[in-house]
N, C-alpha and C. Protein backbone atom coordinates (compact mmCIF):
# COMPACT_ATOMS: atom_id res chain seq x y z
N UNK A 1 -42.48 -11.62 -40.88
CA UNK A 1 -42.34 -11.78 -42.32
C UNK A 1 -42.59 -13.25 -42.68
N UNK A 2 -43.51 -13.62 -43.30
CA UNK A 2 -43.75 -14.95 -44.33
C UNK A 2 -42.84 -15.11 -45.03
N UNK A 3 -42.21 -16.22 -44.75
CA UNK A 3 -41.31 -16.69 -46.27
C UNK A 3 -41.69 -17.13 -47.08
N UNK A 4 -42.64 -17.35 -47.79
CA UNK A 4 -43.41 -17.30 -49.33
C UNK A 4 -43.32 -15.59 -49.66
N UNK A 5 -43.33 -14.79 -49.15
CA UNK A 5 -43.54 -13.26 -50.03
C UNK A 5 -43.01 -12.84 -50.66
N UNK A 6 -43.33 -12.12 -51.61
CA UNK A 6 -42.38 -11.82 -52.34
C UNK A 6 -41.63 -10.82 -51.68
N UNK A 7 -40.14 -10.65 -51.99
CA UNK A 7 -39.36 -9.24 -51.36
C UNK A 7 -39.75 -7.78 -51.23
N UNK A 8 -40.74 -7.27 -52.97
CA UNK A 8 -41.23 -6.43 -52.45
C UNK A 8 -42.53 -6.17 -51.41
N UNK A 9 -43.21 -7.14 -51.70
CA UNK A 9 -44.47 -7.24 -50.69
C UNK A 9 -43.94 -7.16 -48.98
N UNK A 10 -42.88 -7.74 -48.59
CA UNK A 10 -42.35 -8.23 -47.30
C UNK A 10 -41.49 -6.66 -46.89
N UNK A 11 -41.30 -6.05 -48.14
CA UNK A 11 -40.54 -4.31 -47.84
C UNK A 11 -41.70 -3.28 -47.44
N UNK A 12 -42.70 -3.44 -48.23
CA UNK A 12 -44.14 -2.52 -48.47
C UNK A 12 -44.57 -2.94 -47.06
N UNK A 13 -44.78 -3.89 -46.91
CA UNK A 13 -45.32 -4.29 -45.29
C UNK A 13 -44.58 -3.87 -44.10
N UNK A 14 -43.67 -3.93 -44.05
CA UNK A 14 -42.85 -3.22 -43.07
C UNK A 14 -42.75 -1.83 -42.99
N UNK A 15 -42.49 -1.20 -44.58
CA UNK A 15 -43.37 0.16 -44.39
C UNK A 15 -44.22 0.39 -44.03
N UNK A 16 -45.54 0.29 -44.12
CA UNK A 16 -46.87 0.55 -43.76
C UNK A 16 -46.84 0.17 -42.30
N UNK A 17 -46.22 -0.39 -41.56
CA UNK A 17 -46.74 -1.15 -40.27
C UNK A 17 -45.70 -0.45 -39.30
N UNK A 18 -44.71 0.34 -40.49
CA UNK A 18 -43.41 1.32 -39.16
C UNK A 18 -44.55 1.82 -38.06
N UNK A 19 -44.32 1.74 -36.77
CA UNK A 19 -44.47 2.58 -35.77
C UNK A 19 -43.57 3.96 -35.47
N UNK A 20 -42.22 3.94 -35.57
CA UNK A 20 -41.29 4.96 -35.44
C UNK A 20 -41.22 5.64 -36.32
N UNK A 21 -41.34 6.68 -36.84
CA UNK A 21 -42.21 7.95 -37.59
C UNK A 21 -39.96 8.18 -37.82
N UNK A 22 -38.91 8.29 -37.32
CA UNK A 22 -37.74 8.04 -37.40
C UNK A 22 -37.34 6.88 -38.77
N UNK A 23 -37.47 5.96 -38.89
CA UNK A 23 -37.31 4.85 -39.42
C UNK A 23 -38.55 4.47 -40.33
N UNK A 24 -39.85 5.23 -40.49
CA UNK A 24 -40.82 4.93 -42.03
C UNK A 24 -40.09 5.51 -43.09
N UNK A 25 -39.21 6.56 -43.22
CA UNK A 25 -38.79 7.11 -44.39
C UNK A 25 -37.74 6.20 -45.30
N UNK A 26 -37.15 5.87 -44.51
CA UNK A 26 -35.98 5.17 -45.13
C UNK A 26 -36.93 3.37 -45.38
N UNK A 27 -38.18 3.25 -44.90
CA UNK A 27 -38.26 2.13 -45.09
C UNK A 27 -39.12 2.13 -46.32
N UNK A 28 -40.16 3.45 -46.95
CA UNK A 28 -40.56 4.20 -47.96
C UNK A 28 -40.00 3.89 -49.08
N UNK A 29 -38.36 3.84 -48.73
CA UNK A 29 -37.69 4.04 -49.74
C UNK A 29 -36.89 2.56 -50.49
N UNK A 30 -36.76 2.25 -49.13
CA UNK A 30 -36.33 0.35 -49.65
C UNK A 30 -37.91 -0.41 -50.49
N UNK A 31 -38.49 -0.31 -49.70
CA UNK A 31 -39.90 -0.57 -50.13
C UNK A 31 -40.01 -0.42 -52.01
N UNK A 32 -40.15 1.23 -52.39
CA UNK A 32 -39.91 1.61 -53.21
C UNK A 32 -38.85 0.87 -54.53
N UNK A 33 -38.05 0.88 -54.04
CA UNK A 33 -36.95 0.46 -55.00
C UNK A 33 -37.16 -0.99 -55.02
N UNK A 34 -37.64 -2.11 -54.37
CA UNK A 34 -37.62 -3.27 -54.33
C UNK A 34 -39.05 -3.18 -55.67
N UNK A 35 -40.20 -2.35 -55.42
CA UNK A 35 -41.19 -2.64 -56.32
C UNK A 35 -40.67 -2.12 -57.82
N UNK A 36 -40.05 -0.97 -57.42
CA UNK A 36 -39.60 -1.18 -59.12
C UNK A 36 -38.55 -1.98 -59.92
N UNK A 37 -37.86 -2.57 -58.84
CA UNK A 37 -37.23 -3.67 -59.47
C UNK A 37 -38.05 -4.76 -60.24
N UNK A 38 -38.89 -5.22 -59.21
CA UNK A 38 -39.63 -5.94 -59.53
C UNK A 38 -40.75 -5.76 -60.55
N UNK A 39 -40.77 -4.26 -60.96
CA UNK A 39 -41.94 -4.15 -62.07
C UNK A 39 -40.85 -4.10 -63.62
N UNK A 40 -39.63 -3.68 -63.04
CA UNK A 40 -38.55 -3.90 -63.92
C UNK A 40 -38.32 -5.36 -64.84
N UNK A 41 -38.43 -6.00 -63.82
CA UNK A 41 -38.27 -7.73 -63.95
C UNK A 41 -39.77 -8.48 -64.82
N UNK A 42 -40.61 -7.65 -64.71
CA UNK A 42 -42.17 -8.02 -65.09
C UNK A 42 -42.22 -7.82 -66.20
N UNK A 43 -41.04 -6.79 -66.78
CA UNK A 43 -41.54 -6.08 -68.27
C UNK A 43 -40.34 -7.24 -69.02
N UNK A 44 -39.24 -7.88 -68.41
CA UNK A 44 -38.73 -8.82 -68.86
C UNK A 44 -39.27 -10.44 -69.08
N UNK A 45 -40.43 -10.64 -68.26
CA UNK A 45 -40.89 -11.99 -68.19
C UNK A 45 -42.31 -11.48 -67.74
N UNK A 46 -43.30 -12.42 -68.49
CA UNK A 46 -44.52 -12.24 -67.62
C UNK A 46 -44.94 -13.26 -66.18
N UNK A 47 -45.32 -12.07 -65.73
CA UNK A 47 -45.68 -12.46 -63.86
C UNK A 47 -45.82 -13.96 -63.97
N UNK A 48 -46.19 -14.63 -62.85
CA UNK A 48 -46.42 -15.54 -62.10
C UNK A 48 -48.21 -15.51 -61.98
N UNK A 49 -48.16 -14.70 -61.71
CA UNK A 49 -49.56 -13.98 -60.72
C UNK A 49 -49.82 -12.73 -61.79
N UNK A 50 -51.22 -12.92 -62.01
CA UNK A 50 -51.75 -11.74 -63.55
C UNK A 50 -51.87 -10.68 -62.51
N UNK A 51 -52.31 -10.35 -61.33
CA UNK A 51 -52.83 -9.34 -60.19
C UNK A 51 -51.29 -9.05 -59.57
N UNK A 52 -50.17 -9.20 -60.26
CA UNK A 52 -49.05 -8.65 -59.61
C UNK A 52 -48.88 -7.51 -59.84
N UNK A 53 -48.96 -6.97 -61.41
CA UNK A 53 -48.92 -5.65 -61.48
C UNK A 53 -49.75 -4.61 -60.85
N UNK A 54 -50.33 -5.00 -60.98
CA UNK A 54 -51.51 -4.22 -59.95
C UNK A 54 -51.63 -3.84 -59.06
N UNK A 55 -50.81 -4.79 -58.42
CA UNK A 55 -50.22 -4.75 -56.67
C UNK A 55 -49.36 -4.48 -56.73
N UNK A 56 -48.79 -4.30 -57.60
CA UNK A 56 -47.04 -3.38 -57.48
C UNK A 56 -47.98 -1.90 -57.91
N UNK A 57 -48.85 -1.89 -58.26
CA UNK A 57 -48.81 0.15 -58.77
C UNK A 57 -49.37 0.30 -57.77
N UNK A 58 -50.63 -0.30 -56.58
CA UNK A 58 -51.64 0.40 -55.53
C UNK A 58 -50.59 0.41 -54.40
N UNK A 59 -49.33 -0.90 -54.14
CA UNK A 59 -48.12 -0.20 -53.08
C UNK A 59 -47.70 1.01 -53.05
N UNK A 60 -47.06 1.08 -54.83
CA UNK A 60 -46.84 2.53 -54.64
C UNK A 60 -47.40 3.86 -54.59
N UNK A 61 -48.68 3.51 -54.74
CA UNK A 61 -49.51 4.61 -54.39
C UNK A 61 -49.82 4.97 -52.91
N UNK A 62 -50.07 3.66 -52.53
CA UNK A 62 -50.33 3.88 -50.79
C UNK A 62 -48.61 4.36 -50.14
N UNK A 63 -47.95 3.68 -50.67
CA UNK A 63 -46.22 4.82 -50.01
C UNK A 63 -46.68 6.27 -50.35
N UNK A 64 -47.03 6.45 -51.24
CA UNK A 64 -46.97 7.76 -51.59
C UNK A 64 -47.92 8.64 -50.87
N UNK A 65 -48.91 7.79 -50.47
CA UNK A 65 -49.48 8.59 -49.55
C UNK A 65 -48.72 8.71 -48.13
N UNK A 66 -48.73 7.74 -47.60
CA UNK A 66 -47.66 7.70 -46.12
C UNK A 66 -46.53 8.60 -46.79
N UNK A 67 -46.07 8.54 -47.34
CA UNK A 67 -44.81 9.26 -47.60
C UNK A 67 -45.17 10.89 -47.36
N UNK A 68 -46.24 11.03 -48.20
CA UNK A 68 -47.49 12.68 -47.93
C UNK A 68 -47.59 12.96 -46.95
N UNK A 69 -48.44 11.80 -46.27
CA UNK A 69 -48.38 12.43 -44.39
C UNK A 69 -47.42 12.62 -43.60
N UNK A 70 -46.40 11.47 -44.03
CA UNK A 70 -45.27 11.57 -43.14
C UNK A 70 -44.86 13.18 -42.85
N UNK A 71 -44.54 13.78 -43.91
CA UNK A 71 -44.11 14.91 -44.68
C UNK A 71 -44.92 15.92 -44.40
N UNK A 72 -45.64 15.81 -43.75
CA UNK A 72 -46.60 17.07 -42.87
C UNK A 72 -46.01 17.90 -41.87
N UNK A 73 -47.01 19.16 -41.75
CA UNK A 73 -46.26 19.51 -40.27
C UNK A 73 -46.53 18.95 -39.08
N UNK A 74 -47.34 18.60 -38.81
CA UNK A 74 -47.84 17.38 -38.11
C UNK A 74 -46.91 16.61 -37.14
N UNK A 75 -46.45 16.33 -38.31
CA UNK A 75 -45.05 15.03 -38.10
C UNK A 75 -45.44 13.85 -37.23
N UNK A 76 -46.60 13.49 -37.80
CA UNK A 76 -47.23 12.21 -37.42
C UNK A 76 -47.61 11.09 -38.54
N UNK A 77 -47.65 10.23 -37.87
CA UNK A 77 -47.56 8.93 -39.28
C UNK A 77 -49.26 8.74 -38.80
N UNK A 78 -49.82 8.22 -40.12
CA UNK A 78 -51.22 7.90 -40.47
C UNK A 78 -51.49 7.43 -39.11
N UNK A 79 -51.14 6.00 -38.31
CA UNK A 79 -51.76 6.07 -37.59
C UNK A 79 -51.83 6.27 -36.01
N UNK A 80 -51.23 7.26 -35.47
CA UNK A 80 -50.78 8.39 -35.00
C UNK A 80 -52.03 8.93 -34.30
């Protein structure tokens, strides 16, 4: 983890990079809640960074996909 990142970026990354198919769900979900805090906080002040929002909606799209596969019968993570 970089200490310049932002919290949700440093949650989303650790999601995406789970190896233990046990422990991506719950990290899905911290992940999750940290970006909408933070898009929470965006609609109170404008960003820092104009490309933040942006990158807060394509995180949660890419969870949502891992979250999809996870959720297969499969029961294998993307890269698996």
């Amino acid at each position: 983890m970089r200490h310049n990142d932002p919290t949700w970026y440093s949650l989303f990354r650790e999601a995406i990079l789970e190896a233990k198919r046990e422990k991506v769900i719950p990290q899905i979900d911290r992940a999750r809640n940290a970006i909408w805090i933070r898009m929470s906080e965006l609609q109170s002040a404008p960003p820092n960074n104009q490309r933040e929002p942006s990158d807060l909606s394509d995180a949660l799209r890419y969870l949502a996909i891992l979250s999809h596969h996870v959720g297969q019968e499969t029961g294998k993570i993307l890269w698996e």
